[in-house]
C-alpha atoms as a PDB file:
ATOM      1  CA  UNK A   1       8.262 -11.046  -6.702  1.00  0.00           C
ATOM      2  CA  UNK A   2       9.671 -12.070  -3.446  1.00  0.00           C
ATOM      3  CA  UNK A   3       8.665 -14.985  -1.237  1.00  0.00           C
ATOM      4  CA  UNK A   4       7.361 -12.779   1.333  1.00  0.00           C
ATOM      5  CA  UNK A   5       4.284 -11.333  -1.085  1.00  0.00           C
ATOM      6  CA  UNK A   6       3.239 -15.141  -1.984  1.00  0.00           C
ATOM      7  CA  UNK A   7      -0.709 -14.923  -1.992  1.00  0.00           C
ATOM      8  CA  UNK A   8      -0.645 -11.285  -2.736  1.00  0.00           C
ATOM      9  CA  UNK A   9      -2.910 -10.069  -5.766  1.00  0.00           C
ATOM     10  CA  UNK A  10      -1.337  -7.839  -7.443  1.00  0.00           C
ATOM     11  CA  UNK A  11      -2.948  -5.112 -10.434  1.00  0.00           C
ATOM     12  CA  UNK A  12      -1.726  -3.352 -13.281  1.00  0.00           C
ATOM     13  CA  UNK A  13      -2.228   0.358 -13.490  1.00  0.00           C
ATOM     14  CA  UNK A  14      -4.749  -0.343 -16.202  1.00  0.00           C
ATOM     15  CA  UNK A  15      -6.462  -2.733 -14.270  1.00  0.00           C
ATOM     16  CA  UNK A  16      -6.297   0.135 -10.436  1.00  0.00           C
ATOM     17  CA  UNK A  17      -7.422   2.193 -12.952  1.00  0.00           C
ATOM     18  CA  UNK A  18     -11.043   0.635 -13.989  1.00  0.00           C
ATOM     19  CA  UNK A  19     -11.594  -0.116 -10.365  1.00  0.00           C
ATOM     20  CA  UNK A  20     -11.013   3.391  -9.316  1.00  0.00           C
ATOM     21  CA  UNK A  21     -12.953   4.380 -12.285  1.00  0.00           C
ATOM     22  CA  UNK A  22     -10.100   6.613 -13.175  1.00  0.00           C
ATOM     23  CA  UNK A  23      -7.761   7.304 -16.089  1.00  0.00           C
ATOM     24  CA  UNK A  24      -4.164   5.432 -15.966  1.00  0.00           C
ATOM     25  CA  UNK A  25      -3.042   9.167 -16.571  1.00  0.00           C
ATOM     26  CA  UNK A  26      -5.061   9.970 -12.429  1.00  0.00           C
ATOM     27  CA  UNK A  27      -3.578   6.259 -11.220  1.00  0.00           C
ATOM     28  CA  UNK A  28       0.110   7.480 -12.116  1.00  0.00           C
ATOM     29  CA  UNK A  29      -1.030  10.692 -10.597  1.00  0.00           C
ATOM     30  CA  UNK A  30      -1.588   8.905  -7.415  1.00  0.00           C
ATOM     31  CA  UNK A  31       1.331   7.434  -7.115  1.00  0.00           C
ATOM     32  CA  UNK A  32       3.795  10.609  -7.762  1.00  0.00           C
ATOM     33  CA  UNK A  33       1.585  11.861  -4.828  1.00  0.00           C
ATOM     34  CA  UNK A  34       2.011   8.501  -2.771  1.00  0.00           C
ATOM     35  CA  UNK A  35      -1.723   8.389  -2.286  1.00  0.00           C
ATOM     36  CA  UNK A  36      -0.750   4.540  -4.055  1.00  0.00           C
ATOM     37  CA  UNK A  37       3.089   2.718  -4.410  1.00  0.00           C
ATOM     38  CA  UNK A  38       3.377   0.016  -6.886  1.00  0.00           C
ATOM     39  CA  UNK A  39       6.534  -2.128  -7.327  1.00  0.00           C
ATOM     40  CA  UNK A  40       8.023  -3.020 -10.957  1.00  0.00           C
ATOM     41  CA  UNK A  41       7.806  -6.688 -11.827  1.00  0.00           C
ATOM     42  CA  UNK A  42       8.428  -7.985 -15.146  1.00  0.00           C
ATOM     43  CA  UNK A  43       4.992  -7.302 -16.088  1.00  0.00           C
ATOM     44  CA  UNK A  44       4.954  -4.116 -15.429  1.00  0.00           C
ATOM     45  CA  UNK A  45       4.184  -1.687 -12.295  1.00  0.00           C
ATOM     46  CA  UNK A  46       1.948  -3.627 -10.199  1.00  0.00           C
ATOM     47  CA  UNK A  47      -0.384  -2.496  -7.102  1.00  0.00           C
ATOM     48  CA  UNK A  48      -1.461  -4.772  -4.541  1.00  0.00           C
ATOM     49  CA  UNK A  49      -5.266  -5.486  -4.948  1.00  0.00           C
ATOM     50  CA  UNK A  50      -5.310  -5.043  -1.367  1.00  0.00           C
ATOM     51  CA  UNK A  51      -4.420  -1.758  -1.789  1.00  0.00           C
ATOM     52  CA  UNK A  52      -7.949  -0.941  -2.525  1.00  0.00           C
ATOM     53  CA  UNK A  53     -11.639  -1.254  -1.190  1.00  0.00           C
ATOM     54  CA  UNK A  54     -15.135  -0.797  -2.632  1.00  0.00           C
ATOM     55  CA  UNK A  55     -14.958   3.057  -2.253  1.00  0.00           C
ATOM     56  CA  UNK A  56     -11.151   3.829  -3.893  1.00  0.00           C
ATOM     57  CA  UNK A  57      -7.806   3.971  -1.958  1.00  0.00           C
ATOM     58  CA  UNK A  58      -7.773   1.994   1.566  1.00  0.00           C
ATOM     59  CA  UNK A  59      -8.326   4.640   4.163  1.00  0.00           C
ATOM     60  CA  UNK A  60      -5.660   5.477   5.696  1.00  0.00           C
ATOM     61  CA  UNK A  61      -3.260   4.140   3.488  1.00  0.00           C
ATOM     62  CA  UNK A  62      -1.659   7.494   1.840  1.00  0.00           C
ATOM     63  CA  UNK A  63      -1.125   8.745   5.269  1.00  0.00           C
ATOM     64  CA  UNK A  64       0.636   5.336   6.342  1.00  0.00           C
ATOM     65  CA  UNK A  65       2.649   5.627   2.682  1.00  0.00           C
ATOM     66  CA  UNK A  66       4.162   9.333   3.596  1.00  0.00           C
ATOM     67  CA  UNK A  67       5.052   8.656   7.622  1.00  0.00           C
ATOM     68  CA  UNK A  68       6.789   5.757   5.808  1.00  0.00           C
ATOM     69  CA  UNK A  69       8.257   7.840   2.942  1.00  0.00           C
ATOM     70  CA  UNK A  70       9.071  10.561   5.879  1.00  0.00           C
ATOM     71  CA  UNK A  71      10.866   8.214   7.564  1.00  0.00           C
ATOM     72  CA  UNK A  72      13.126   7.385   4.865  1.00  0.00           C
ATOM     73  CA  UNK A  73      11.219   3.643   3.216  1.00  0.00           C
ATOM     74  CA  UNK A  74      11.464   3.314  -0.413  1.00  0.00           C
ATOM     75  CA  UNK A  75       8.414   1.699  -2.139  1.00  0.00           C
ATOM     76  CA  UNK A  76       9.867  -1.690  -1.494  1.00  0.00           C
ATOM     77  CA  UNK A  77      10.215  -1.008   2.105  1.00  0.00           C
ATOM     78  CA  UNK A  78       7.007   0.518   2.387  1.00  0.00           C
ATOM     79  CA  UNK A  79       4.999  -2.612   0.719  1.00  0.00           C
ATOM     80  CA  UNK A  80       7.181  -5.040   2.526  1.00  0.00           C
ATOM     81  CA  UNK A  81       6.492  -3.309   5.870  1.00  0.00           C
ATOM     82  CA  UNK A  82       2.513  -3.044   5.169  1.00  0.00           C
ATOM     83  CA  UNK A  83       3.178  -7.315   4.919  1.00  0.00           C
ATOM     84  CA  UNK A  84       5.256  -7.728   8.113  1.00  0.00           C
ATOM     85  CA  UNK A  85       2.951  -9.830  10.448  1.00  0.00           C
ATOM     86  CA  UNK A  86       2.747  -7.585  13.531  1.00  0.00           C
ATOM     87  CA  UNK A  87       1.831  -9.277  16.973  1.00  0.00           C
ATOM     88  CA  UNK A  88       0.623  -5.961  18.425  1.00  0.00           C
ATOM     89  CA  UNK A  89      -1.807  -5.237  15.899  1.00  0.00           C
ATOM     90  CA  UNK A  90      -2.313  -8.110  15.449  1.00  0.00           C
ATOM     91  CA  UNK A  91      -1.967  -9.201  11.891  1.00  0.00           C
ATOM     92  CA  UNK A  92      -0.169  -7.062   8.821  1.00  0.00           C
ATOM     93  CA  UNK A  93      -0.589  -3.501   8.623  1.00  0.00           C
ATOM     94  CA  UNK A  94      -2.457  -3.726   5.557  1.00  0.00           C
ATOM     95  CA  UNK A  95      -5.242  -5.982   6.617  1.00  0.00           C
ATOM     96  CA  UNK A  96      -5.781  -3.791   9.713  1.00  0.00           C
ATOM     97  CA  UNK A  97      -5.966  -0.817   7.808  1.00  0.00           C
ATOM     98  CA  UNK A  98      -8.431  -2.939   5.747  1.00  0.00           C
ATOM     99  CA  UNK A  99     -10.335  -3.456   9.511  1.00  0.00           C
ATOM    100  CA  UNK A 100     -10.367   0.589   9.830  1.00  0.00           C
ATOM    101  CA  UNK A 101      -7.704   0.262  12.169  1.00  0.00           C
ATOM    102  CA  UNK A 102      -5.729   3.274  11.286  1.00  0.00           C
ATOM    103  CA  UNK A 103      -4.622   5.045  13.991  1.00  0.00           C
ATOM    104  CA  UNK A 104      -2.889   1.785  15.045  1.00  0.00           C
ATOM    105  CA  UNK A 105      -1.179   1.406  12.199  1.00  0.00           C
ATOM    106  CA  UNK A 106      -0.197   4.970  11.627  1.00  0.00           C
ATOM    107  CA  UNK A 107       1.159   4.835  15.223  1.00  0.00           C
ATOM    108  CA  UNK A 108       3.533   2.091  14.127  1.00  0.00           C
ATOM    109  CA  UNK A 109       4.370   3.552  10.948  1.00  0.00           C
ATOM    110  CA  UNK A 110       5.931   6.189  13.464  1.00  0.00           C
ATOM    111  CA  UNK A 111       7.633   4.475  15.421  1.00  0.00           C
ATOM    112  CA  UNK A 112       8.989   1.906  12.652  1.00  0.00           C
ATOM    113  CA  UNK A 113      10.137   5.333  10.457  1.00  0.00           C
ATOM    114  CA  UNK A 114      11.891   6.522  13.488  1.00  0.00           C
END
């Protein structure tokens, strides 16, 4: 993994899977759906833990994920941007999401995909 995710937690499908309460079979669903991205590591695909919440997928976060995807970000992209401190938020786009803060962050999904 790259410097940049250092401190991230990162899951397995198996392991988004029992936290979702889902098959692996729904988790890979998700992903060809971009409701979830996950980045190949030698272990495996992985998902950022932060990904998810108590009640499934971070809300907000498939919508952020296709503006993204719309705007021509790979997975990669898309993960590392969700990282990127950002002084106007402020903080990463993934922890305000976490703060219910998406309408910010889908506002500079736009303008980042642009």
């Amino acid at each position: 993994m790259d410097v940049e995710y250092a401190g991230v937690t990162w899951l397995s499908i198996p392991e988004v899977a029992d936290q979702l309460g889902l098959t692996v079979t729904k988790v890979h669903q998700l992903r060809r759906e971009r409701q979830l991205i996950a980045l190949r590591t030698e272990e495996g695909m992985r998902v950022p833990a932060d990904f998810l919440d108590d009640t499934g997928v971070v809300k907000h976060l498939p919508g952020v994920l296709t503006l993204l995807a719309d705007g021509g970000f790979g997975d990669e992209d898309s993960v590392r941007w969700l990282y990127t401190p950002d002084d106007s938020l402020p903080g990463t786009p993934i922890a305000a999401l976490r703060a219910n803060r998406g309408t910010e962050v889908k506002r500079r999904a736009q303008a980042s995909a642009l």
